[in-house]
C-alpha atoms as a PDB file:
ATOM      1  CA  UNK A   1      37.397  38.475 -18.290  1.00  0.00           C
ATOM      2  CA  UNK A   2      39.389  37.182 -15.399  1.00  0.00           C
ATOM      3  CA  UNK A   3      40.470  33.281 -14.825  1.00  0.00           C
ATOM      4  CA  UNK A   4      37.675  33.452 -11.728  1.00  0.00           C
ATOM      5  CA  UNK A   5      34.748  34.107 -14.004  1.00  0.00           C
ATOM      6  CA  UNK A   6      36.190  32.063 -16.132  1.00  0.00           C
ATOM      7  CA  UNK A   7      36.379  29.046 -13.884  1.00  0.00           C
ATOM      8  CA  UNK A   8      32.691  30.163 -12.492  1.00  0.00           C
ATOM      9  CA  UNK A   9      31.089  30.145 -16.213  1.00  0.00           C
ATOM     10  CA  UNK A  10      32.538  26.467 -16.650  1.00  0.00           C
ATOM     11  CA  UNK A  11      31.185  25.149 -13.372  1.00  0.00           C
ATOM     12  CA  UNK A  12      27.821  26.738 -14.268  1.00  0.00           C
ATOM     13  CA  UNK A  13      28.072  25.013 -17.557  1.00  0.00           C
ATOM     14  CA  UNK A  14      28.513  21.856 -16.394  1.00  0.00           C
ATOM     15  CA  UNK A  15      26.289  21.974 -13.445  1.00  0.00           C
ATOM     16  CA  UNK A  16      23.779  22.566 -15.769  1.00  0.00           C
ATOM     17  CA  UNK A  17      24.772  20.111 -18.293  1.00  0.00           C
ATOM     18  CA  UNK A  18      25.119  17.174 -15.614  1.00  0.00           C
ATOM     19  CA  UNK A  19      21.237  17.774 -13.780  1.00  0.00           C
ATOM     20  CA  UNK A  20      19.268  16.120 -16.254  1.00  0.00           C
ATOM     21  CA  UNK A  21      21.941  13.550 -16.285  1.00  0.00           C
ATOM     22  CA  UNK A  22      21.726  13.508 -12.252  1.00  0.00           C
ATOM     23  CA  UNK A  23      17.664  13.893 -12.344  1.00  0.00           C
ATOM     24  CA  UNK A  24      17.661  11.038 -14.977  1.00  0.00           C
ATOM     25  CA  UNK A  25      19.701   8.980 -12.688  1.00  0.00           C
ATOM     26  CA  UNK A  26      18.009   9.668  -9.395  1.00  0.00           C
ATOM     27  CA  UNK A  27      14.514   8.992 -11.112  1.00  0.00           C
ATOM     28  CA  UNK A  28      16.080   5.467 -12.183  1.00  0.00           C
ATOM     29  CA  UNK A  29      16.917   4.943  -8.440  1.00  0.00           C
ATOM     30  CA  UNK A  30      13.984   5.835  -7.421  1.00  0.00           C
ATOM     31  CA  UNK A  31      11.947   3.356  -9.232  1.00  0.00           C
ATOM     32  CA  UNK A  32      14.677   0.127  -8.663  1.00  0.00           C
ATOM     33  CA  UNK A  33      14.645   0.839  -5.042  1.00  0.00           C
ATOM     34  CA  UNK A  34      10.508   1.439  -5.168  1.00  0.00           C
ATOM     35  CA  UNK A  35       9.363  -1.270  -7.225  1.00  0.00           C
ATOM     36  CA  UNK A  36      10.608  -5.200  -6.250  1.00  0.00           C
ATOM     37  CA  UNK A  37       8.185  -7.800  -8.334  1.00  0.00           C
ATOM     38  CA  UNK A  38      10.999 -10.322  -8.248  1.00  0.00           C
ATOM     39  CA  UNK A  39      11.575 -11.093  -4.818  1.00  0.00           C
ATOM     40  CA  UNK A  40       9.543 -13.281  -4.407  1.00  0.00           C
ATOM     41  CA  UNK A  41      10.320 -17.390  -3.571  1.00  0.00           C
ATOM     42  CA  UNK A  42       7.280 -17.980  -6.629  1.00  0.00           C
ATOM     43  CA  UNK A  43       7.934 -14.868  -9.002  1.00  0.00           C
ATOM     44  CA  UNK A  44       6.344 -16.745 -12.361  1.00  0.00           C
ATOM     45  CA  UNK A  45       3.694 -19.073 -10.009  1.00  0.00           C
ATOM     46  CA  UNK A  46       2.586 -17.560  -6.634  1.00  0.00           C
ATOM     47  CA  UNK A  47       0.084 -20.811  -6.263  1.00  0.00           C
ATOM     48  CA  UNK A  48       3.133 -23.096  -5.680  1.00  0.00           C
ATOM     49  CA  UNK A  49       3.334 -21.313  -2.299  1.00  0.00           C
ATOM     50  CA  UNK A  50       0.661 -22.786  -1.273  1.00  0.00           C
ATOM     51  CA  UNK A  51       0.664 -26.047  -3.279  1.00  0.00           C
ATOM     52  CA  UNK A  52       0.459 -28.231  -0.899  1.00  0.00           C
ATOM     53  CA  UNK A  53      -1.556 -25.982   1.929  1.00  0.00           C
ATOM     54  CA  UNK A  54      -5.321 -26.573   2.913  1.00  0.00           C
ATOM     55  CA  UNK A  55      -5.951 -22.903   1.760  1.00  0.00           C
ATOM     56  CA  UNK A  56      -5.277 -23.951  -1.628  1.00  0.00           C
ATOM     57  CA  UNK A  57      -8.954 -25.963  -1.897  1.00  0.00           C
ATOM     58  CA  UNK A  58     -10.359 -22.427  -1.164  1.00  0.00           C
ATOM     59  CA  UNK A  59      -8.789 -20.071  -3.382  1.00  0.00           C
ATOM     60  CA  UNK A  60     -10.325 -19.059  -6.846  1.00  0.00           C
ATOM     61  CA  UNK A  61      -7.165 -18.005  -9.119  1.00  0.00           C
ATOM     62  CA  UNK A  62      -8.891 -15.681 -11.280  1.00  0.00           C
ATOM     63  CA  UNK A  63      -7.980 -12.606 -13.656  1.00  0.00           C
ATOM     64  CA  UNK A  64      -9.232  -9.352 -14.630  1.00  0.00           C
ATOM     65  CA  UNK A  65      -8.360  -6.827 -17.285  1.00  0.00           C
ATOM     66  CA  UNK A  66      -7.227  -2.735 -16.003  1.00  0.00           C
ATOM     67  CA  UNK A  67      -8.772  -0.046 -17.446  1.00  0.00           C
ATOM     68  CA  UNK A  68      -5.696   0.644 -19.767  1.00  0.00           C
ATOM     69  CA  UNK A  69      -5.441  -3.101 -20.755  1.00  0.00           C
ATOM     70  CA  UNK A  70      -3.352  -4.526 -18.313  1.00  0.00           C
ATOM     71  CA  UNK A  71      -4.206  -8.444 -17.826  1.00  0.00           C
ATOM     72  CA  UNK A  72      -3.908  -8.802 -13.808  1.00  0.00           C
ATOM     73  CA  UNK A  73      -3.583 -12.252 -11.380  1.00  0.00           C
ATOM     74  CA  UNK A  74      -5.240 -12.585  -8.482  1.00  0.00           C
ATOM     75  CA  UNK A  75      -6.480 -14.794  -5.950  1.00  0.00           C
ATOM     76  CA  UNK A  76     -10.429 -15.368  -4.679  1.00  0.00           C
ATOM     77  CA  UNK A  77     -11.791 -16.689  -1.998  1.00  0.00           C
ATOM     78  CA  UNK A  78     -15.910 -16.117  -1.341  1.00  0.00           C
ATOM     79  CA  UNK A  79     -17.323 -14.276   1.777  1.00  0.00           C
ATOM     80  CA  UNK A  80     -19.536 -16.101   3.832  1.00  0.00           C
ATOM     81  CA  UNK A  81     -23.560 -15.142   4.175  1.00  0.00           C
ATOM     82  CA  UNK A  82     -23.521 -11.516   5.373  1.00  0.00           C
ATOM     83  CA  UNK A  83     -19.440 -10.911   5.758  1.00  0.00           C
ATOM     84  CA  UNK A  84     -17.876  -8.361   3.411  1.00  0.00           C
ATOM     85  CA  UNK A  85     -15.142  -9.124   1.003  1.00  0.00           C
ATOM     86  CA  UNK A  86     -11.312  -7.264   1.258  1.00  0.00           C
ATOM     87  CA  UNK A  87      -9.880  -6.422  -1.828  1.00  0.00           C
ATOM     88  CA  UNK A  88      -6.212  -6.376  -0.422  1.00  0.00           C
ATOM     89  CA  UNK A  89      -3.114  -4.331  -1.775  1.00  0.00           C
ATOM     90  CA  UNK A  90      -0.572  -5.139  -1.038  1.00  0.00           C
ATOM     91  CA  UNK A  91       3.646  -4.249  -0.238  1.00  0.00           C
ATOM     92  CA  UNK A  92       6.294  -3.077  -3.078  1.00  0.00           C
ATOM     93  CA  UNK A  93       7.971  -6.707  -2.950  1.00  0.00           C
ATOM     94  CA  UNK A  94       7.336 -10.359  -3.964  1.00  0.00           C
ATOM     95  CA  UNK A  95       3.701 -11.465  -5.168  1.00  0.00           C
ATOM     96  CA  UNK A  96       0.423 -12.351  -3.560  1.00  0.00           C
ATOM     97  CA  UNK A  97       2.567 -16.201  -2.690  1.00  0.00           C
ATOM     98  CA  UNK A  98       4.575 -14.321  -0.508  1.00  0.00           C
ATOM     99  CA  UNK A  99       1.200 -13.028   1.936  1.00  0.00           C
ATOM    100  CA  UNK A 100      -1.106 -16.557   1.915  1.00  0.00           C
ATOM    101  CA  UNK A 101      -0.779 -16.293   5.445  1.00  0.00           C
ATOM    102  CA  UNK A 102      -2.374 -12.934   5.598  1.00  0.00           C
ATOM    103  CA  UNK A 103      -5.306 -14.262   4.025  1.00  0.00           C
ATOM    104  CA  UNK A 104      -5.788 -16.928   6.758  1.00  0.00           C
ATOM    105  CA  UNK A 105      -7.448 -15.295   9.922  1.00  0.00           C
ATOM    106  CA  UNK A 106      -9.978 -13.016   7.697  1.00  0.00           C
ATOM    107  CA  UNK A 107     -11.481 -16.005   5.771  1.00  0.00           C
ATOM    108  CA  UNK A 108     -11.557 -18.318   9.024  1.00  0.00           C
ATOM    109  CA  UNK A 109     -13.689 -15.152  10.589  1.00  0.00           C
ATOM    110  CA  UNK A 110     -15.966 -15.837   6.962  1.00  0.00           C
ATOM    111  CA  UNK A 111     -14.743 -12.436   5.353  1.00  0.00           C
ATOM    112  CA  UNK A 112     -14.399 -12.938   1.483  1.00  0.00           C
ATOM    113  CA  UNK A 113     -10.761 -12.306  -0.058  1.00  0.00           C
ATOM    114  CA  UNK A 114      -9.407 -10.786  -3.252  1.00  0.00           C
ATOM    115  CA  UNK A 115      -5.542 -10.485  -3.034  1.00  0.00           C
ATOM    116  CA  UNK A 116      -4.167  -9.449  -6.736  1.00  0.00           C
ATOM    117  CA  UNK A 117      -0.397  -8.694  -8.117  1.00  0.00           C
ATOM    118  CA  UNK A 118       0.264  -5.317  -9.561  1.00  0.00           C
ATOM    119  CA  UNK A 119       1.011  -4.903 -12.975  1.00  0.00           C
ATOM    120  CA  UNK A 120       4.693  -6.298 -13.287  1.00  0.00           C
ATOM    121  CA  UNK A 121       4.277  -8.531 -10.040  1.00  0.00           C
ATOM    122  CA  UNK A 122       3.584 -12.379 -10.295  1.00  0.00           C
ATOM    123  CA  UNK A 123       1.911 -12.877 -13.405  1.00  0.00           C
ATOM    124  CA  UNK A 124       0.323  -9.601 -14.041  1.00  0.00           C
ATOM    125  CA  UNK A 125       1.517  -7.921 -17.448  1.00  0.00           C
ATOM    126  CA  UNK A 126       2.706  -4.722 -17.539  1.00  0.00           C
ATOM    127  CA  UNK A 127       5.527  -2.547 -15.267  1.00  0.00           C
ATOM    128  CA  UNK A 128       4.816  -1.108 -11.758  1.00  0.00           C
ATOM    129  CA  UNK A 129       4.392   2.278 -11.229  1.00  0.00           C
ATOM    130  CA  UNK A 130       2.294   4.334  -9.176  1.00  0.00           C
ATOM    131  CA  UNK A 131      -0.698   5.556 -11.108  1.00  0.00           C
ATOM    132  CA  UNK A 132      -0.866   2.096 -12.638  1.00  0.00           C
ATOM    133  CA  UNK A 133      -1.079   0.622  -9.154  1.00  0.00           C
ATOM    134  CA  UNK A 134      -3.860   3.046  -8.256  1.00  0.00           C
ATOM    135  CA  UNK A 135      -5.559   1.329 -11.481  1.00  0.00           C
ATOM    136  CA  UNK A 136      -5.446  -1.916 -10.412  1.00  0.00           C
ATOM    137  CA  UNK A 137      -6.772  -1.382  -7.305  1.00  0.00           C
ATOM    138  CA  UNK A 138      -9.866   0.239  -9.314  1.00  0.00           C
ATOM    139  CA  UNK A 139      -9.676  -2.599 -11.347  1.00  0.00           C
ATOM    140  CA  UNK A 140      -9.803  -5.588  -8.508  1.00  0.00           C
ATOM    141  CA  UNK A 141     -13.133  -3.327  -7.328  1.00  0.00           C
ATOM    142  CA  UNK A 142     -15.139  -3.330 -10.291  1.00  0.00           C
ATOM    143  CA  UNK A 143     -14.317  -7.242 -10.806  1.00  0.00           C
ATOM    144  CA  UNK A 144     -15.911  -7.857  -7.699  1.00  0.00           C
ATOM    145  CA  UNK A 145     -18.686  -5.576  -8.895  1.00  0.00           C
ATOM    146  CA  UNK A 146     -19.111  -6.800 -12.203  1.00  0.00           C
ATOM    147  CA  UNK A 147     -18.519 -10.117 -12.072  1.00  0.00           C
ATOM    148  CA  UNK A 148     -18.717 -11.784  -8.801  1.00  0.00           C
ATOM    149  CA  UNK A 149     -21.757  -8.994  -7.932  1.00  0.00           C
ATOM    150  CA  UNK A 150     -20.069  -7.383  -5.117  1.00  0.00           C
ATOM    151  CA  UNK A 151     -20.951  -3.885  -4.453  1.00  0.00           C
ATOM    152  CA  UNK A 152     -18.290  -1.345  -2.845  1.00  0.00           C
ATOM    153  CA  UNK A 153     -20.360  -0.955   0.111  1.00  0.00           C
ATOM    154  CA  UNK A 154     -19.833  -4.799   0.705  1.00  0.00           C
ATOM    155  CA  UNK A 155     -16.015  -4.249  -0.090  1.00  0.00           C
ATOM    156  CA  UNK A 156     -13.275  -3.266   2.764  1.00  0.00           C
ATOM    157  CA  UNK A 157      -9.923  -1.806   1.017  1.00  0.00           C
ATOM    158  CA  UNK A 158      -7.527  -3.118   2.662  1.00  0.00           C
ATOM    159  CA  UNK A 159      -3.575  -1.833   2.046  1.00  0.00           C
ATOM    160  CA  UNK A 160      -0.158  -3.335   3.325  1.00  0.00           C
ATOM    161  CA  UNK A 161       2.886  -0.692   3.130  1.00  0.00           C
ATOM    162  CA  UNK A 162       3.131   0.814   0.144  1.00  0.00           C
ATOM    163  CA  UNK A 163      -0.485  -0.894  -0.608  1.00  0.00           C
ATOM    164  CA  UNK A 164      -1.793   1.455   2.256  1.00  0.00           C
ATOM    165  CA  UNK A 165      -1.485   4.378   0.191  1.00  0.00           C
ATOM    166  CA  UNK A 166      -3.237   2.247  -3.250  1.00  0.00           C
ATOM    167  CA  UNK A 167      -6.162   1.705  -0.741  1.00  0.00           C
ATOM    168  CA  UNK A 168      -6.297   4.936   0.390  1.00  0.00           C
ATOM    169  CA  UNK A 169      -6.258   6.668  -2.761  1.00  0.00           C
ATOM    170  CA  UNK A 170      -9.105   4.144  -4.024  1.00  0.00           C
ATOM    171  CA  UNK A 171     -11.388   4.741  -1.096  1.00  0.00           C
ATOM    172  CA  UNK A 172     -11.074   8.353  -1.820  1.00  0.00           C
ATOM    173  CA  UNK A 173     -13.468   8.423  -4.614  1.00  0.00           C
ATOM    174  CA  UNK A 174     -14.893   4.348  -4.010  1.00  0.00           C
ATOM    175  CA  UNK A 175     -17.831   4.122  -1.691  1.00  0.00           C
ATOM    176  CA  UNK A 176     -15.712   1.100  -0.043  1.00  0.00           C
ATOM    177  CA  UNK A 177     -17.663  -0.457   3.223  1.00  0.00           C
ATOM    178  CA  UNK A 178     -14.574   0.483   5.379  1.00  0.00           C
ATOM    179  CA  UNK A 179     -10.872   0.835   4.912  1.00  0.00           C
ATOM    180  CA  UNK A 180      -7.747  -0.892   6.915  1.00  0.00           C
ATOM    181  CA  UNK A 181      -4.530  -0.039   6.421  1.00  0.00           C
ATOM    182  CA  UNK A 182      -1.576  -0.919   7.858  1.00  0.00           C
ATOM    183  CA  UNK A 183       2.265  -0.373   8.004  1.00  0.00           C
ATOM    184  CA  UNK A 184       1.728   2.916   6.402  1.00  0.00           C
ATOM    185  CA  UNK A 185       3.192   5.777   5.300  1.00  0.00           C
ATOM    186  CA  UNK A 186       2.331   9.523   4.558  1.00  0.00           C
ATOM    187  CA  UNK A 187       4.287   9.611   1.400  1.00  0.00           C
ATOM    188  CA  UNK A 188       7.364   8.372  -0.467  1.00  0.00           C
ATOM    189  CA  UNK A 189       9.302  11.623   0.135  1.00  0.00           C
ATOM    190  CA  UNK A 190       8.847  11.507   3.779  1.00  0.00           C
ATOM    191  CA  UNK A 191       9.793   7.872   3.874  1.00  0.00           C
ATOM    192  CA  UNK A 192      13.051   8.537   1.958  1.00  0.00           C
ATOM    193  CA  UNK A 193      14.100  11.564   4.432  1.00  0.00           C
ATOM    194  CA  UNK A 194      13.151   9.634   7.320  1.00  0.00           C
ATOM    195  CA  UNK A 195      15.597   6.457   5.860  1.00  0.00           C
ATOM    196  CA  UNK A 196      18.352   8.895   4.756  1.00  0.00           C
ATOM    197  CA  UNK A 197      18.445  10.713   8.548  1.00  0.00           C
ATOM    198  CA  UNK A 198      18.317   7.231  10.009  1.00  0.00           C
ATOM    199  CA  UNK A 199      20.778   5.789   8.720  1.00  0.00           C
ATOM    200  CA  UNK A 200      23.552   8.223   8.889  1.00  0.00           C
ATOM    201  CA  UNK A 201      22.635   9.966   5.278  1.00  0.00           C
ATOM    202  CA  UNK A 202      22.250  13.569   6.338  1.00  0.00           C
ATOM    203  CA  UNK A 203      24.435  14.416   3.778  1.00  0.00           C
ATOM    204  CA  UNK A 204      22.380  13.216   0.931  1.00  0.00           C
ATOM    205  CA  UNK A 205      19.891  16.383   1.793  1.00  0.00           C
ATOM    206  CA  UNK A 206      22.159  18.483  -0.350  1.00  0.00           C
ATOM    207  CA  UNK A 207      20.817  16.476  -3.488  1.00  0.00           C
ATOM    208  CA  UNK A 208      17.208  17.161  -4.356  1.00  0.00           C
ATOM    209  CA  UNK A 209      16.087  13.748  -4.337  1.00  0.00           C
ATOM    210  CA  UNK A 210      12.800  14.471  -2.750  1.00  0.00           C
ATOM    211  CA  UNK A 211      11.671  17.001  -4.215  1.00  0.00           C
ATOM    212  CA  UNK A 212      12.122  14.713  -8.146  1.00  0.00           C
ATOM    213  CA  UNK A 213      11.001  12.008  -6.483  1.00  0.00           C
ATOM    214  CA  UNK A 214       7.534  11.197  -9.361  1.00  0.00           C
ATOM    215  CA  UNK A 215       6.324   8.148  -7.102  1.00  0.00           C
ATOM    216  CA  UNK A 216       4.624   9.894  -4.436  1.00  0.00           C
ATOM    217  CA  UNK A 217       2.006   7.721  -2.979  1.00  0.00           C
ATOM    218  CA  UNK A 218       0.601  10.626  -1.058  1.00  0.00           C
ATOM    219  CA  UNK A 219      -1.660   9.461   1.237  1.00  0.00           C
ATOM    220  CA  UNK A 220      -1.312  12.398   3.434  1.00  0.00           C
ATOM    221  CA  UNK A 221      -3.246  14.568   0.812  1.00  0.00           C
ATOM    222  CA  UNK A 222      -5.715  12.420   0.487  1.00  0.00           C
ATOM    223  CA  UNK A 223      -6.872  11.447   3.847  1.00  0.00           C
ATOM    224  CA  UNK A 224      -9.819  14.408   4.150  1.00  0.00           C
ATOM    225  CA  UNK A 225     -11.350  12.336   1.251  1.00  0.00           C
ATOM    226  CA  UNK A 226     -11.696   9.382   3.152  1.00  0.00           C
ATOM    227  CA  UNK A 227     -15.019   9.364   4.854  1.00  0.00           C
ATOM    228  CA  UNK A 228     -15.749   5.296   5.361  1.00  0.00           C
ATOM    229  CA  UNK A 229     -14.900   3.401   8.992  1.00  0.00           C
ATOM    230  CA  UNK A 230     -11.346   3.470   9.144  1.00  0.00           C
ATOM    231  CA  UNK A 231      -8.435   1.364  11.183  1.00  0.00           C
ATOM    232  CA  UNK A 232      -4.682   1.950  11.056  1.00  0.00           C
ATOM    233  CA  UNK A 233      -2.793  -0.434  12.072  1.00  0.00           C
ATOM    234  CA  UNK A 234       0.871   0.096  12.902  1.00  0.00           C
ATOM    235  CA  UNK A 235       4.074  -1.887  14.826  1.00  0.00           C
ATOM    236  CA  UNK A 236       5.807   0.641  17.762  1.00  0.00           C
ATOM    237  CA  UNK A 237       9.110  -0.574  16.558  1.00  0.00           C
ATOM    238  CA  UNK A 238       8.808   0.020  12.713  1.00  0.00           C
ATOM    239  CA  UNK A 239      12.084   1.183  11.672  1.00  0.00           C
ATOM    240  CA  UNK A 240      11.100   2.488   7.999  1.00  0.00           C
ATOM    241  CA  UNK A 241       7.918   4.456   8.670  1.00  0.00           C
ATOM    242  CA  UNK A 242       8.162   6.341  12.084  1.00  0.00           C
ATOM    243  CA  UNK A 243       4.934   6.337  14.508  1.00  0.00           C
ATOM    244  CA  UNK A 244       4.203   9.855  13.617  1.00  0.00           C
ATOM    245  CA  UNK A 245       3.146   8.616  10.018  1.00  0.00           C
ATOM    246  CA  UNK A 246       0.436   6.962  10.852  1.00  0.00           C
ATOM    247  CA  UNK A 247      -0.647   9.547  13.934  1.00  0.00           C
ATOM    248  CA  UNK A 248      -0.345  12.007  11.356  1.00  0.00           C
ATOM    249  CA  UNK A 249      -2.974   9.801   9.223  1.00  0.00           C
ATOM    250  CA  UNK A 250      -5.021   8.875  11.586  1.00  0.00           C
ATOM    251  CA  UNK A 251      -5.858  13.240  12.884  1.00  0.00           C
ATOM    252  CA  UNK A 252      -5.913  13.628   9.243  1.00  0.00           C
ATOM    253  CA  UNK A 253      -8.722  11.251   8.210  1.00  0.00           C
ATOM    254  CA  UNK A 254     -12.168  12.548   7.593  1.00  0.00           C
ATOM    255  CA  UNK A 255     -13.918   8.928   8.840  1.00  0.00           C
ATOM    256  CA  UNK A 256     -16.550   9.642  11.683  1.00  0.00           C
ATOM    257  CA  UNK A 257     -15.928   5.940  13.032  1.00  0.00           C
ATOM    258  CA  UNK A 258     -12.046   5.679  12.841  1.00  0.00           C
ATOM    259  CA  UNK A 259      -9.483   3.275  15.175  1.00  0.00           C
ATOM    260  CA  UNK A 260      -5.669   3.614  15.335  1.00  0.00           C
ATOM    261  CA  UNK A 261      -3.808   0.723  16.440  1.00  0.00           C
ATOM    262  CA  UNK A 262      -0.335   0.855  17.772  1.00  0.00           C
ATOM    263  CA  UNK A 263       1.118  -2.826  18.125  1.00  0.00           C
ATOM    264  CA  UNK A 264       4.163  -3.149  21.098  1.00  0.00           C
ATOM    265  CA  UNK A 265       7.245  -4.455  19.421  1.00  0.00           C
ATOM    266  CA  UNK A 266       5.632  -5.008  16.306  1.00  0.00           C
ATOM    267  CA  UNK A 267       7.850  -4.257  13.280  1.00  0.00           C
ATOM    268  CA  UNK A 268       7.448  -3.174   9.471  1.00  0.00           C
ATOM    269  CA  UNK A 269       6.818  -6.954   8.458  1.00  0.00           C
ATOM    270  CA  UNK A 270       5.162  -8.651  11.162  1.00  0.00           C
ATOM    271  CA  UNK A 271       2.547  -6.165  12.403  1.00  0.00           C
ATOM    272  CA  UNK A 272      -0.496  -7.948  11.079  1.00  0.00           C
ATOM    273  CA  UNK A 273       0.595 -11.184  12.345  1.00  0.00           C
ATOM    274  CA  UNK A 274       1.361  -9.714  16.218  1.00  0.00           C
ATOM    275  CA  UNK A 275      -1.708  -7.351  15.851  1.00  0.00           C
ATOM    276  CA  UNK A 276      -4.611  -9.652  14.057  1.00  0.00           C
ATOM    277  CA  UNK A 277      -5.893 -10.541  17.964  1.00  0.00           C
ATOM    278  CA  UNK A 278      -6.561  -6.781  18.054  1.00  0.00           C
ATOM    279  CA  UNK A 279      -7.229  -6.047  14.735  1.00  0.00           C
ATOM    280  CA  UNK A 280     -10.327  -8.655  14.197  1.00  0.00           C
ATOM    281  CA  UNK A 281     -12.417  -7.707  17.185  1.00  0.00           C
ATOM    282  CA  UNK A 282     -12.151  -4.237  16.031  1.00  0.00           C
ATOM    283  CA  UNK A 283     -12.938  -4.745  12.012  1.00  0.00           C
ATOM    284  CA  UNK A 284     -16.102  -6.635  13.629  1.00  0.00           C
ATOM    285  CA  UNK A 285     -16.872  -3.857  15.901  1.00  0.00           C
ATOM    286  CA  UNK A 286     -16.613  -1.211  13.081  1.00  0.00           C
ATOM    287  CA  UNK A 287     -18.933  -3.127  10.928  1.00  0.00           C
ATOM    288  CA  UNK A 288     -21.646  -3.626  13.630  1.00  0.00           C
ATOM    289  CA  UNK A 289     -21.624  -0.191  15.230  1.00  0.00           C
ATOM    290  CA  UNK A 290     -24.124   1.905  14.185  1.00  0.00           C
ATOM    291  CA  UNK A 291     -23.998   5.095  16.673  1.00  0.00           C
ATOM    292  CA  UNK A 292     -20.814   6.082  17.658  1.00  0.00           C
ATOM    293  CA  UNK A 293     -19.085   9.244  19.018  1.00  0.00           C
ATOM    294  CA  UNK A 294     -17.872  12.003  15.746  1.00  0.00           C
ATOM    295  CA  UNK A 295     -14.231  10.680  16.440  1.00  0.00           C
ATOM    296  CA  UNK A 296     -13.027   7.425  18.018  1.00  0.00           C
ATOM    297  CA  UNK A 297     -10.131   7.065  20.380  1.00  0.00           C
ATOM    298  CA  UNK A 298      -6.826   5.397  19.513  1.00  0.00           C
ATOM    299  CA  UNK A 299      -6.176   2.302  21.040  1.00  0.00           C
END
């Protein structure tokens, strides 16, 4: 045997004796980089963000047990006479304290509010991952069913981020009154190519990071299952999920009565708060309409 086949035995060796060592490592990654329940300003109390806020006479703290016996927090605020409630999921960091202010317009315009922390997040037991997100977004619907007698056709999933892709894969088998969704993404692998080409990463591709990635959120996959009004809202300068994510959603959906929403100079963070002037009128005008064209135009 000569010293060449030698040396190419050995690297084989070790190649294969460092992957599951490299896979083990990249999955670790994966889920520090995913998964942020500490960031927020109130990680063991999110009421103390709004201690001393008027919204804080208004909001029920309440919790609710998973399907797999995960004890979940949340926050509650009843609809008004004839206004749906939004069971709200929301992004991969901080706690519900962190998003008070997204509550605001929807329960001025009388809509009901349920805004919970994943397991891990806030004071919800448990550790985050992506099929136990997808449970406690089952779990914050049947609550409202069961115990505050809200049906899901009086329920609008609504999903932040990665919370887009919780509502989305909820509303694919929950009769939900209509779905909004916004910031979103087609899935976690396209995210992380899109981040890695952005930012001067190209090299990275030669790593197979995507395809080991086990947190998926694949919305993409599931948007023919989605049948219930839709509106995607998204900022024209988002940085971390490119406009063609949620164009991509939006042909994809199989809603009849559907609305895409492109916000100028709206960001990642701070598209509900430029876009709520846009986004209320048309959540009303969903609800309300009653014949409408097979497919809606973007706005």
């Amino acid at each position: 045997m000569n010293k060449t086949s030698v040396r190419q035995k050995i690297f084989l060796w070790l190649l294969v004796g460092l992957l599951p060592c490299l896979a083990w490592n990249l999955m670790t990654f994966e889920s520090r980089s995913l998964f942020h329940p500490h960031s927020s300003d109130f990680p063991s109390d999110p009421l103390a963000a709004i201690a001393r806020h008027p919204l804080r006479s208004r909001v029920q703290e309440i919790s609710f047990m998973t399907q797999d016996g995960q004890i979940l927090n949340g926050w509650y605020v009843p609809a008004q006479q004839h206004k749906p409630t939004i069971v709200f999921a929301h992004g991969n960091g901080g706690n519900i304290g962190d998003r008070y202010a997204m509550l605001l317009p929807f329960i001025q315009k009388g809509y009901g509010f349920l805004a919970f922390d994943y397991r891990g997040y806030g004071k919800s037991t448990g550790s985050p991952s992506e099929e136990g997100f997808y449970k406690d977004m089952q779990a914050a619907s049947r609550y409202l069913q069961q115990v505050q007698q809200i049906p899901p056709d009086q329920q609008i999933a609504m999903g932040e981020s990665i919370g887009s892709a919780v509502a989305v894969e909820s509303a694919s088998h929950i009769p939900f009154r209509a779905v909004v969704i916004f910031s979103t993404l087609t899935n976690t692998p396209a995210v992380a190519s899109h981040l890695r080409d952005t930012n001067g990463l190209g090299w990275l591709s030669c790593l197979p990071i995507t395809q080991i990635m086990r947190q998926r959120f694949d919305s993409l996959a599931r948007m023919h299952h989605i049948h219930a009004p839709l509106i995607i809202m998204h900022g024209e300068a988002d940085s971390m999920m490119p406009l063609s994510m949620p164009k991509t959603l939006y042909a994809q959906a199989g809603s009849r009565h559907k609305k895409l929403l492109i916000i100028p100079q709206a960001g990642h963070n701070n598209v509900l708060m430029l876009g709520e002037q846009r986004l209320l009128p048309a959540l009303d005008a969903l609800l309300t309409e009653t014949v409408e064209s097979p497919s809606a135009q973007a706005g």
